[in-house]
N, C-alpha and C. Protein backbone atom coordinates (compact mmCIF):
# COMPACT_ATOMS: atom_id res chain seq x y z
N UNK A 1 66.54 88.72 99.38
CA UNK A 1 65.67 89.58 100.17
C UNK A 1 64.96 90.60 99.29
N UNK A 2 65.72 91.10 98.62
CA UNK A 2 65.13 92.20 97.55
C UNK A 2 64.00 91.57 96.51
N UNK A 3 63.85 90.32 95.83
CA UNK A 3 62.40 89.61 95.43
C UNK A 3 61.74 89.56 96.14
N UNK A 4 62.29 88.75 97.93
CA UNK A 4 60.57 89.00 98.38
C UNK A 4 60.00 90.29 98.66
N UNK A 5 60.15 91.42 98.37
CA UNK A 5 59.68 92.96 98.49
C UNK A 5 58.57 92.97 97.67
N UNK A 6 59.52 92.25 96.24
CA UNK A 6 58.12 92.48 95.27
C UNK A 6 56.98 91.69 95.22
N UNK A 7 55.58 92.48 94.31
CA UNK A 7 54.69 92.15 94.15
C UNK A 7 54.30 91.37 92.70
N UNK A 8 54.24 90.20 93.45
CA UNK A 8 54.26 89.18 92.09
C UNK A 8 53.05 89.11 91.57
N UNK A 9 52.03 89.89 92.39
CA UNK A 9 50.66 89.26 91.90
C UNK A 9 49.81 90.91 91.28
N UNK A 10 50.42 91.48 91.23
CA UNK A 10 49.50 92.90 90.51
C UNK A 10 49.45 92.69 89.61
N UNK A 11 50.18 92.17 88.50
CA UNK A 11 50.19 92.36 87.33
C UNK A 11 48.84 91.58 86.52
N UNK A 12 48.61 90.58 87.49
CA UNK A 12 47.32 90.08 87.69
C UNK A 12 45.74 90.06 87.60
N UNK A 13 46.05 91.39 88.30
CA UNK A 13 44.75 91.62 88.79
C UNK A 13 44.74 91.54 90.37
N UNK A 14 43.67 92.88 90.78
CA UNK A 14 43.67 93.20 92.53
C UNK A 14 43.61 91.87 93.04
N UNK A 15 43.16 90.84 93.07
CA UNK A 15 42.68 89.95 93.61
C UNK A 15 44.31 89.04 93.95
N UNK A 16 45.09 89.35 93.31
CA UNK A 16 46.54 88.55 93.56
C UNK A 16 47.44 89.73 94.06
N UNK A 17 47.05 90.67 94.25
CA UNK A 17 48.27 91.92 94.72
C UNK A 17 48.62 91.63 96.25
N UNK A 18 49.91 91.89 96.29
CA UNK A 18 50.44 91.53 97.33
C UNK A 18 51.22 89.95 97.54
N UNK A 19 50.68 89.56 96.52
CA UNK A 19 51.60 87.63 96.28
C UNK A 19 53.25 88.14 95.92
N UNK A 20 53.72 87.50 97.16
CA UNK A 20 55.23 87.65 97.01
C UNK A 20 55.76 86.33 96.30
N UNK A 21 56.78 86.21 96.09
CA UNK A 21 57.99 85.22 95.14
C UNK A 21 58.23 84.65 96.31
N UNK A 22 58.05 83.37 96.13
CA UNK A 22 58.55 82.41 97.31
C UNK A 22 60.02 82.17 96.66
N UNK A 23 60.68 82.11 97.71
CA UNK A 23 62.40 81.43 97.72
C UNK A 23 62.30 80.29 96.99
N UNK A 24 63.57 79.43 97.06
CA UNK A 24 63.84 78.22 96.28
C UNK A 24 63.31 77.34 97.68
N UNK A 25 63.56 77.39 98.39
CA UNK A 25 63.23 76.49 99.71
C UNK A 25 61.62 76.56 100.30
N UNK A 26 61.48 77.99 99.51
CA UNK A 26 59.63 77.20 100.05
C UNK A 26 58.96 77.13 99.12
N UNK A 27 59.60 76.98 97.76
CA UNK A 27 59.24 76.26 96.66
C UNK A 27 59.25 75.03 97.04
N UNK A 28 60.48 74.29 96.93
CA UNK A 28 60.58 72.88 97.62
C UNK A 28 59.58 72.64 98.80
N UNK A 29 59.30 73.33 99.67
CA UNK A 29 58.68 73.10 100.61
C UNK A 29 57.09 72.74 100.21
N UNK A 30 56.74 73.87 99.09
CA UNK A 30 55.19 73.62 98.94
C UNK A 30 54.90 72.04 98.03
N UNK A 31 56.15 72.14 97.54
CA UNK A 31 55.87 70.50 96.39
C UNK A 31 56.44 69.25 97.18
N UNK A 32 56.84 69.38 98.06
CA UNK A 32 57.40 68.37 99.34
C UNK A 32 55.66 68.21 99.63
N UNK A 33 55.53 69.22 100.12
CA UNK A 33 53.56 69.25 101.01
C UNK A 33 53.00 68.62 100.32
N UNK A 34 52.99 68.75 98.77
CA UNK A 34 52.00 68.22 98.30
C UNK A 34 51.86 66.41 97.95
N UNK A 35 52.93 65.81 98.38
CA UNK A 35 53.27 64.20 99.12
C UNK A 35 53.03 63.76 97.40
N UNK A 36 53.35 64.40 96.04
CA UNK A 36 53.54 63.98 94.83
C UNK A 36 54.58 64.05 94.32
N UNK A 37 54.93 62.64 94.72
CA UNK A 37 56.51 62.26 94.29
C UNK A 37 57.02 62.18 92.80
N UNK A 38 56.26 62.45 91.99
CA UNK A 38 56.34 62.66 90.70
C UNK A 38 56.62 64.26 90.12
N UNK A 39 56.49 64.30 91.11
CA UNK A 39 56.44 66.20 91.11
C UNK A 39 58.19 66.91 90.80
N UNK A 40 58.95 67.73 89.72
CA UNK A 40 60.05 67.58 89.41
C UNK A 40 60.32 69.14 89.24
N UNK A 41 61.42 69.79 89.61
CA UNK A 41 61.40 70.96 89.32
C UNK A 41 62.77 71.53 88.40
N UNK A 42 62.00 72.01 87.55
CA UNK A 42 63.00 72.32 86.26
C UNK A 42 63.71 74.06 86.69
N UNK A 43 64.41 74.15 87.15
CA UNK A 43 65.64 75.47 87.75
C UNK A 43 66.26 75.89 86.26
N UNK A 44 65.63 76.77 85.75
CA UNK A 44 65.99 77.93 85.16
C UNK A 44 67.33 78.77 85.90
N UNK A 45 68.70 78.64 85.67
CA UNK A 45 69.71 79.53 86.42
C UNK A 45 69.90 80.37 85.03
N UNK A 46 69.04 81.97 85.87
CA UNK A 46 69.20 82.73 84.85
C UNK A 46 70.08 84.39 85.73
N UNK A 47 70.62 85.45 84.69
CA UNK A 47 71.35 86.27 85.07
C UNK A 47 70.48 87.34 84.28
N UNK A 48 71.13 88.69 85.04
CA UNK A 48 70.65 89.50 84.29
C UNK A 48 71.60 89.88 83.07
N UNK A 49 70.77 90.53 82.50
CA UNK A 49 71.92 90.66 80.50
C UNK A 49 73.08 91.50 81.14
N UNK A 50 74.11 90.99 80.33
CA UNK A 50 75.04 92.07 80.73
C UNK A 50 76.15 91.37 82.16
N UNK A 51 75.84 90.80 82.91
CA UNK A 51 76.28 90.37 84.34
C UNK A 51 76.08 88.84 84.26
N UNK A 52 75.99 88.38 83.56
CA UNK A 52 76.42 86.54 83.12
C UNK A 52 77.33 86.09 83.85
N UNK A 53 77.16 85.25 84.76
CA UNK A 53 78.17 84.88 85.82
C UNK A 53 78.07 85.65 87.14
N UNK A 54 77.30 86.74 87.31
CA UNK A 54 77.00 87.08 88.67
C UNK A 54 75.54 87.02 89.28
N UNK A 55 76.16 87.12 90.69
CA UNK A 55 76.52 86.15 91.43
C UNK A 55 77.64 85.23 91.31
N UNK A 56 78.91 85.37 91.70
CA UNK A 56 79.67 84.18 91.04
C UNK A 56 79.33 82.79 91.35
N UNK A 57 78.80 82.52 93.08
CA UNK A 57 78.52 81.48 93.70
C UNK A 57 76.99 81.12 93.60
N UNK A 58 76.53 81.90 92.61
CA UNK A 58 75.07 81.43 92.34
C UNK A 58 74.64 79.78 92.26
N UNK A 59 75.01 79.38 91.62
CA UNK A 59 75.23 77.91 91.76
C UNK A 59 75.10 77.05 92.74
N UNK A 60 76.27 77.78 93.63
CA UNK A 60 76.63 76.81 94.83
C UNK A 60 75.38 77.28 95.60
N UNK A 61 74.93 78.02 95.59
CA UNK A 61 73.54 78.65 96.93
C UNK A 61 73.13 77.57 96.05
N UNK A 62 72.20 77.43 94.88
CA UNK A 62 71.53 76.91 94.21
C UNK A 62 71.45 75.39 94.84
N UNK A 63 72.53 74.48 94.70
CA UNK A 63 72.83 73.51 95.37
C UNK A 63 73.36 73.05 96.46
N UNK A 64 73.70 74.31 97.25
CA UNK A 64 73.23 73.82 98.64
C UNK A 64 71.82 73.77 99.15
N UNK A 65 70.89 74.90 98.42
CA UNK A 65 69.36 74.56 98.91
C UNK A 65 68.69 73.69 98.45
N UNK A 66 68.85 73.14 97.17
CA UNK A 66 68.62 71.66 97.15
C UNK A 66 69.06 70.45 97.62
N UNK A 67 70.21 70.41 98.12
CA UNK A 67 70.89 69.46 98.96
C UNK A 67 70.40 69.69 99.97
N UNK A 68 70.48 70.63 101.18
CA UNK A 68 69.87 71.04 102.45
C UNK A 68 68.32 70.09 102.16
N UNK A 69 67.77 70.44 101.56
CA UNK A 69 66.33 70.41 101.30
C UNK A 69 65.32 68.33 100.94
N UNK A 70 66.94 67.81 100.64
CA UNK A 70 66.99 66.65 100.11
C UNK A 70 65.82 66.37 98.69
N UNK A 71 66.28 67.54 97.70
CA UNK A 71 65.58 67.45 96.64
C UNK A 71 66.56 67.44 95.36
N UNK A 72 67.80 67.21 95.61
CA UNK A 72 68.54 67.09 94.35
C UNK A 72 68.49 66.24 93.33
N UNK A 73 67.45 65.14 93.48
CA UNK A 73 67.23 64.04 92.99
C UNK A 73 65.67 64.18 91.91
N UNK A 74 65.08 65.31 92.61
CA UNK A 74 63.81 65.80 91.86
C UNK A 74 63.92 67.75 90.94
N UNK A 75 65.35 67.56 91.14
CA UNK A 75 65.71 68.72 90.21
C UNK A 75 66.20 68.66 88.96
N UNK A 76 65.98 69.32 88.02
CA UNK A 76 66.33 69.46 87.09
C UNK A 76 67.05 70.87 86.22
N UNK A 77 68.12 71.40 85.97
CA UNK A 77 68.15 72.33 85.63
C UNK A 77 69.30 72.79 84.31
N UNK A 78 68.85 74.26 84.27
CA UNK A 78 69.13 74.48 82.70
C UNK A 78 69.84 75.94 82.55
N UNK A 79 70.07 76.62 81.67
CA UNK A 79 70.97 77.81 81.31
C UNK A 79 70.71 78.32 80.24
N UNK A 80 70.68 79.75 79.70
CA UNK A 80 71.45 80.17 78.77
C UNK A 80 72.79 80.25 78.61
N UNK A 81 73.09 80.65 80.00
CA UNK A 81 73.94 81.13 79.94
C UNK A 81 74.89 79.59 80.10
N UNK A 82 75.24 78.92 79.29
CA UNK A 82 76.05 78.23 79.15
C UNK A 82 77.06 77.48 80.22
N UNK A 83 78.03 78.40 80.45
CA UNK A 83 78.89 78.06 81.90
C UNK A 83 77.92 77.92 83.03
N UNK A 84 77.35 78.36 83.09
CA UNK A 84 76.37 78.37 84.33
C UNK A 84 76.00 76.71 84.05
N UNK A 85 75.43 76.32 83.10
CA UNK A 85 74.77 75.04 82.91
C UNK A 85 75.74 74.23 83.02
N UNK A 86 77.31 74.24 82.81
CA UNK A 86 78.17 73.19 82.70
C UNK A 86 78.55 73.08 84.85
N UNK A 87 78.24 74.06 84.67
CA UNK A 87 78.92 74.59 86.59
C UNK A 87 78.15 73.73 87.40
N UNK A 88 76.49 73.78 87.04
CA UNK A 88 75.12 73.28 87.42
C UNK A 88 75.74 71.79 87.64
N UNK A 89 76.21 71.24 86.88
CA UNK A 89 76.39 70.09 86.65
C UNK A 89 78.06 69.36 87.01
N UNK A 90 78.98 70.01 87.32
CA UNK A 90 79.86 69.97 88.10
C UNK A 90 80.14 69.15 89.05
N UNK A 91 78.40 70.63 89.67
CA UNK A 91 78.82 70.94 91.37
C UNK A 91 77.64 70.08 91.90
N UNK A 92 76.82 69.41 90.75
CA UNK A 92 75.84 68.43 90.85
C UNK A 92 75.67 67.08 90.27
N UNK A 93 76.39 66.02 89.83
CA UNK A 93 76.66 65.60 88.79
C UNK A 93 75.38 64.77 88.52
N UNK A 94 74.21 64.30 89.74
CA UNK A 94 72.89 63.65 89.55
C UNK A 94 72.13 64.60 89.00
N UNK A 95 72.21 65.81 88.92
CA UNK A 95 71.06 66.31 88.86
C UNK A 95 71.10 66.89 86.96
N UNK A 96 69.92 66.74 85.96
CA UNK A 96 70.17 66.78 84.64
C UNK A 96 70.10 68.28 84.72
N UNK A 97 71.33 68.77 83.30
CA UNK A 97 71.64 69.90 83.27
C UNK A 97 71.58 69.96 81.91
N UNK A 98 70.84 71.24 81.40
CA UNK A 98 70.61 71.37 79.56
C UNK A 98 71.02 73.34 79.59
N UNK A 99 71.48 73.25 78.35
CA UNK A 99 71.78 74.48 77.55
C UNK A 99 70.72 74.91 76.75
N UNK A 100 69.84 75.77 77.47
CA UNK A 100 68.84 76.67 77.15
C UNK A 100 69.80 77.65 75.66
N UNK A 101 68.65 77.47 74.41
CA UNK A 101 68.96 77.97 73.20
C UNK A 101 68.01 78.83 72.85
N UNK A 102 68.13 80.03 72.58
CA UNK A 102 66.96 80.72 72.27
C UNK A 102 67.59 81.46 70.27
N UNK A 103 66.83 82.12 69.85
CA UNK A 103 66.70 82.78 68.31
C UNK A 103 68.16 83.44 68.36
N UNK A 104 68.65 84.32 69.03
CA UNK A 104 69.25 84.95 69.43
C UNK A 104 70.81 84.82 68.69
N UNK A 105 71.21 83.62 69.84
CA UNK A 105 72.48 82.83 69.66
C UNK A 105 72.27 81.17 69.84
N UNK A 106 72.68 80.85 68.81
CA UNK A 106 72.46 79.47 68.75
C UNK A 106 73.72 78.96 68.02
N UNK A 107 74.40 77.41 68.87
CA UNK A 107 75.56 77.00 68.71
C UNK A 107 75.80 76.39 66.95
N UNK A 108 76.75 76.82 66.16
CA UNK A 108 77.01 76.31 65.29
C UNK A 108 76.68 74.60 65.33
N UNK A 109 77.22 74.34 66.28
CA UNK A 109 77.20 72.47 66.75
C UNK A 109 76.24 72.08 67.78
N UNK A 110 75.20 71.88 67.55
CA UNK A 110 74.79 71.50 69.10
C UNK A 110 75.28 70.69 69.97
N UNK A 111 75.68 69.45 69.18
CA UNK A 111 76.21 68.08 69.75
C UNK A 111 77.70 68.91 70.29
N UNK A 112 78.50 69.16 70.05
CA UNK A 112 79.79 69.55 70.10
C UNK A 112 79.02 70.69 71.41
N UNK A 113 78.32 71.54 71.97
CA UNK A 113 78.11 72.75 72.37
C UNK A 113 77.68 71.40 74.24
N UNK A 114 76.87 70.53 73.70
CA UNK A 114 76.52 69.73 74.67
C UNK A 114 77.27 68.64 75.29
N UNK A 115 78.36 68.34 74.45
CA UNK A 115 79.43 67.81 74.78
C UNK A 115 80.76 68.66 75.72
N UNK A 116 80.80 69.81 74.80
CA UNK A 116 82.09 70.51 75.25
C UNK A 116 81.49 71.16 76.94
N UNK A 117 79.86 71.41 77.01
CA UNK A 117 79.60 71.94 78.33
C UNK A 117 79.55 70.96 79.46
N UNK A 118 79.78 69.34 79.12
CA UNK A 118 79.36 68.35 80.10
C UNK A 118 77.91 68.20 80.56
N UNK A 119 77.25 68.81 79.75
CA UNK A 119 75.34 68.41 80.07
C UNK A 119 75.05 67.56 79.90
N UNK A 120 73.95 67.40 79.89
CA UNK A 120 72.70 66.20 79.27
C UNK A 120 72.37 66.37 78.10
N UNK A 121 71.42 67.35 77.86
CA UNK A 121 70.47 67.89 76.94
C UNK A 121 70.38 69.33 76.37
N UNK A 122 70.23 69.27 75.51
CA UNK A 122 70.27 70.60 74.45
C UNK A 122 68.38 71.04 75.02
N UNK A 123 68.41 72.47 75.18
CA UNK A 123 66.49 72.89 74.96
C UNK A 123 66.55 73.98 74.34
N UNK A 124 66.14 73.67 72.74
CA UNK A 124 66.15 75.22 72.08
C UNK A 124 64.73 74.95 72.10
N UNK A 125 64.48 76.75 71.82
CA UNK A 125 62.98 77.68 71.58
C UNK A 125 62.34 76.41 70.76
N UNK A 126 61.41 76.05 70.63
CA UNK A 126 60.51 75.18 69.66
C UNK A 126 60.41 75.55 68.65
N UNK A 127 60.69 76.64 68.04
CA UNK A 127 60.64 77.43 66.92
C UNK A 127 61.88 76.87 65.96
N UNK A 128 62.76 76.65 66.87
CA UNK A 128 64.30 76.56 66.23
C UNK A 128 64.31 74.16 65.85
N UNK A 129 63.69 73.69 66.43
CA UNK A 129 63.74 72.51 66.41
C UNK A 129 63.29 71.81 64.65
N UNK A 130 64.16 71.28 63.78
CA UNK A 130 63.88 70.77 62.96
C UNK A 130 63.88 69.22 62.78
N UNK A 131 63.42 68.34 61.97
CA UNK A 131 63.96 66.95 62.11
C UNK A 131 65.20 66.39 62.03
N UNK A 132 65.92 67.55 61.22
CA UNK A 132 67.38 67.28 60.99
C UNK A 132 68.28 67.51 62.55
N UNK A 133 67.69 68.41 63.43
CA UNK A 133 68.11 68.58 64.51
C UNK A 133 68.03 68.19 65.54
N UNK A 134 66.47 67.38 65.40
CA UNK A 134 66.49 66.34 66.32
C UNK A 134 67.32 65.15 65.74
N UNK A 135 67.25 64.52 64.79
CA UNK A 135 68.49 63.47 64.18
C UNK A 135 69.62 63.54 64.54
N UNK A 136 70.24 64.52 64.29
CA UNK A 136 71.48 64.44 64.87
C UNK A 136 71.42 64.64 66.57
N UNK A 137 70.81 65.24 66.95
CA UNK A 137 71.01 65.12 68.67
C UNK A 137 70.98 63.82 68.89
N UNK A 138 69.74 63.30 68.67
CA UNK A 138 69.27 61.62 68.57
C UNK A 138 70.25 60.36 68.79
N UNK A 139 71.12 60.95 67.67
CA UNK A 139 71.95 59.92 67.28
C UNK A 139 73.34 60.20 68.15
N UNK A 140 73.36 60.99 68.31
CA UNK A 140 74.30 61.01 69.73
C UNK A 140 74.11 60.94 70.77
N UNK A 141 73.07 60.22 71.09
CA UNK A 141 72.32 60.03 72.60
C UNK A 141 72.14 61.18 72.99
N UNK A 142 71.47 62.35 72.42
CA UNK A 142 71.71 63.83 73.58
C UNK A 142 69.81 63.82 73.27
N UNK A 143 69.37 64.17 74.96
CA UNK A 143 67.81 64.27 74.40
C UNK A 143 67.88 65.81 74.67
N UNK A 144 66.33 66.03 73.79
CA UNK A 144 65.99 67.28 73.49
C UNK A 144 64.59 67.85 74.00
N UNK A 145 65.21 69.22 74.98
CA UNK A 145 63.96 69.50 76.01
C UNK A 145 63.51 71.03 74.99
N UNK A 146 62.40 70.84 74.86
CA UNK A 146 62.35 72.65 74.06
C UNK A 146 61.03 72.83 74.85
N UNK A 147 61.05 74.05 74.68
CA UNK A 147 60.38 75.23 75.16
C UNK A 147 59.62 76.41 74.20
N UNK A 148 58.98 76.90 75.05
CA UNK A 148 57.94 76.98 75.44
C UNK A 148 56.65 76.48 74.59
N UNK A 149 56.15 75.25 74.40
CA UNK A 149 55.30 74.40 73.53
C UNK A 149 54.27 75.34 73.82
N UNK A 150 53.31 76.08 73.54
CA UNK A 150 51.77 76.11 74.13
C UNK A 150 50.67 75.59 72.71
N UNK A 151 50.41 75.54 71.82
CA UNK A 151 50.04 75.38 70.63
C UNK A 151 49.65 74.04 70.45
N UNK A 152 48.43 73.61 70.67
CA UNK A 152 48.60 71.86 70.18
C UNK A 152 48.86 71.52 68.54
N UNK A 153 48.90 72.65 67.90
CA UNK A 153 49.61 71.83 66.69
C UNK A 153 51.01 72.02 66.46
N UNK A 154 51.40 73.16 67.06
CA UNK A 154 53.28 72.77 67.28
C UNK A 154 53.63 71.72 68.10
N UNK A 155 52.56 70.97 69.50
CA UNK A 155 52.91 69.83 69.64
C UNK A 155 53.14 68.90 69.05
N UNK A 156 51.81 68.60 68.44
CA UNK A 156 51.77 67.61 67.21
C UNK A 156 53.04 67.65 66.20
N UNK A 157 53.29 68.74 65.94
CA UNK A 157 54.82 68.56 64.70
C UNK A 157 55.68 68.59 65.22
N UNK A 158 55.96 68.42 66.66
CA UNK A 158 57.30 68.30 67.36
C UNK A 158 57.06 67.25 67.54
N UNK A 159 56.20 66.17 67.82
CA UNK A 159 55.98 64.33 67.85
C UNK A 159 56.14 63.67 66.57
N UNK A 160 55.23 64.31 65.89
CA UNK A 160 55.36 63.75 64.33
C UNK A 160 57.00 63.94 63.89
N UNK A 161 57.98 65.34 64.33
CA UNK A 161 59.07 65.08 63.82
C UNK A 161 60.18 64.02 64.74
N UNK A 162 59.60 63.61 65.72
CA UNK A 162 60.52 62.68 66.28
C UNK A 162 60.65 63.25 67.65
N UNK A 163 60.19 64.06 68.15
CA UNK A 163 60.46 64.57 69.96
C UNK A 163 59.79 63.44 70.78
N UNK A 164 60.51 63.03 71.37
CA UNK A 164 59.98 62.27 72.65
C UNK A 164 60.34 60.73 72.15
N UNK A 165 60.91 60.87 71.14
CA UNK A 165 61.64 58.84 70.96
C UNK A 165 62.53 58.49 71.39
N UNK A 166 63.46 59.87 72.15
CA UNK A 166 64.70 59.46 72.89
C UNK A 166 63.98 59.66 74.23
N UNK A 167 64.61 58.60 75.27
CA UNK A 167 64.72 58.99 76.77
C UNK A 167 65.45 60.17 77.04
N UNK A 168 64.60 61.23 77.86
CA UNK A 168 64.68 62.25 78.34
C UNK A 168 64.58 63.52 77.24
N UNK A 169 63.23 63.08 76.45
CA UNK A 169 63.38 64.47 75.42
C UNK A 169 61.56 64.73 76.41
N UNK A 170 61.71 66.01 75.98
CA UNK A 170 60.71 66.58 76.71
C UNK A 170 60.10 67.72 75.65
N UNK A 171 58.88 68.51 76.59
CA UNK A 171 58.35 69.50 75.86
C UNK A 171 57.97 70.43 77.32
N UNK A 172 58.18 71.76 77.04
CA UNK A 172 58.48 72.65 78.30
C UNK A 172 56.70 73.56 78.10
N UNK A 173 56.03 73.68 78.63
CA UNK A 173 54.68 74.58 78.32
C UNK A 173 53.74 74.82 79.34
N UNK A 174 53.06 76.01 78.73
CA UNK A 174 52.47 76.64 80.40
C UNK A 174 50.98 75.70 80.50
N UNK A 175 50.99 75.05 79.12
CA UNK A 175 49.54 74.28 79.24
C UNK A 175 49.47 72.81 79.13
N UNK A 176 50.33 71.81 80.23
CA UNK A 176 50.64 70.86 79.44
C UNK A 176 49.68 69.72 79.78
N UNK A 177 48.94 69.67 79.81
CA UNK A 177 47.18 69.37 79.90
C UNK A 177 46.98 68.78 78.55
N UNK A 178 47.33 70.22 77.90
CA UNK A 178 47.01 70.27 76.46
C UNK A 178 47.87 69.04 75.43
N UNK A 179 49.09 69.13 76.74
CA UNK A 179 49.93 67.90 75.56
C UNK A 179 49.08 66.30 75.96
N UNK A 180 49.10 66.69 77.49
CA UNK A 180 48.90 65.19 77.74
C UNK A 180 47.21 64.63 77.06
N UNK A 181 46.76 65.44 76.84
CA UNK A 181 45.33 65.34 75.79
C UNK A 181 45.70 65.17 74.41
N UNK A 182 46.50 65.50 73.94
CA UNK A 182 46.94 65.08 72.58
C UNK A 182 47.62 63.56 72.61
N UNK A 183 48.61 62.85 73.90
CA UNK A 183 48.71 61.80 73.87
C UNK A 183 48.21 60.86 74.31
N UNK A 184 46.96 61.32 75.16
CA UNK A 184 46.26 60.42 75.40
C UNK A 184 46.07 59.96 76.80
N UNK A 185 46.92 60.88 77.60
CA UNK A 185 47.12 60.21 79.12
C UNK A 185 46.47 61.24 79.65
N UNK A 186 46.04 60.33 80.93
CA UNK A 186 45.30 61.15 82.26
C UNK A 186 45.65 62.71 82.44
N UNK A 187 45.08 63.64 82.94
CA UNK A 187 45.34 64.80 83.55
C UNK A 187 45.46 64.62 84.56
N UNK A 188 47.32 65.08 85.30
CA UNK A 188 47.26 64.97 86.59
C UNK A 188 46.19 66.04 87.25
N UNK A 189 46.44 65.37 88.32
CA UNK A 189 45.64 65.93 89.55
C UNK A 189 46.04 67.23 89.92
């Protein structure tokens, strides 16, 4: 209740003031409307610093409104916060679950960090992705989702080093137009 109060759209510019934060359910609702079944939503379960793990039942709301909603099958979701991502995946076992890595803290092991949490997929910062690091994910079947791409030539050296030769490696970005123009495919609609 306390998000929808706020104003998501000032920061904007007048012309968006007053745009509230839609819920998780009329999120689903607006990409249900839009009858594009290709359409996938990547759930960021994030906390504030300091309070990691609260909400304790964050989760479970999380996946009951995708279950309610019959979208567990077009979700996708991820963590820093670690337990949260292994919990995600638990209390969901269809739905893909990755360990968000940022500069910060990053696992001695990835493979071992993605194993020991029961995920899918490792997604560090794009910054942090080397060939040696995609290799070894690679080779342990773990695909690799990173974030935040916007740059078409950090695209380009995240392909050239091997991103996207495993099933289910991805690239996370606010412009991804820009990728699908670098590989060559249509701009969705």
């Amino acid at each position: 209740d306390e998000v929808k109060r706020l104003d998501a759209g000032v920061k904007f510019g007048p012309a968006y003031r007053g745009e509230r934060i839609p819920t998780l359910r009329e999120l689903i609702d607006l990409v249900k409307a839009s009858d594009n079944r290709r359409f996938r939503l990547n759930l960021e379960i994030k906390f504030a610093d300091g309070r990691e793990g609260e909400p304790a039942d964050l989760e479970e709301r999380v996946v009951a409104v995708l279950a309610e909603a019959g979208f567990l099958e077009r979700a996708i979701t991820q963590s820093f916060y670690h337990p949260s991502a292994a919990k995600m995946k638990r209390l969901a076992p269809s739905v893909p679950a990755g360990l968000l890595v940022g500069q910060r803290r990053q696992p001695a092991d990835p493979v071992a960090a993605v194993r020991d949490h029961g995920v899918d997929y490792y997604a560090p910062h794009f910054s942090l992705v080397t060939r040696d690091l995609l290799r070894t994910l690679h080779q342990a079947g773990i695909p690799v989702v990173t974030w935040t791409v916007n740059d078409p030539a950090d695209m380009r050296r995240l392909v050239a080093m091997g991103l996207g030769d495993l099933p289910g490696d991805g690239m996370i970005s606010d412009f991804p137009d820009r990728l699908a123009r670098l590989r060559g495919e249509p701009r969705a609609p």
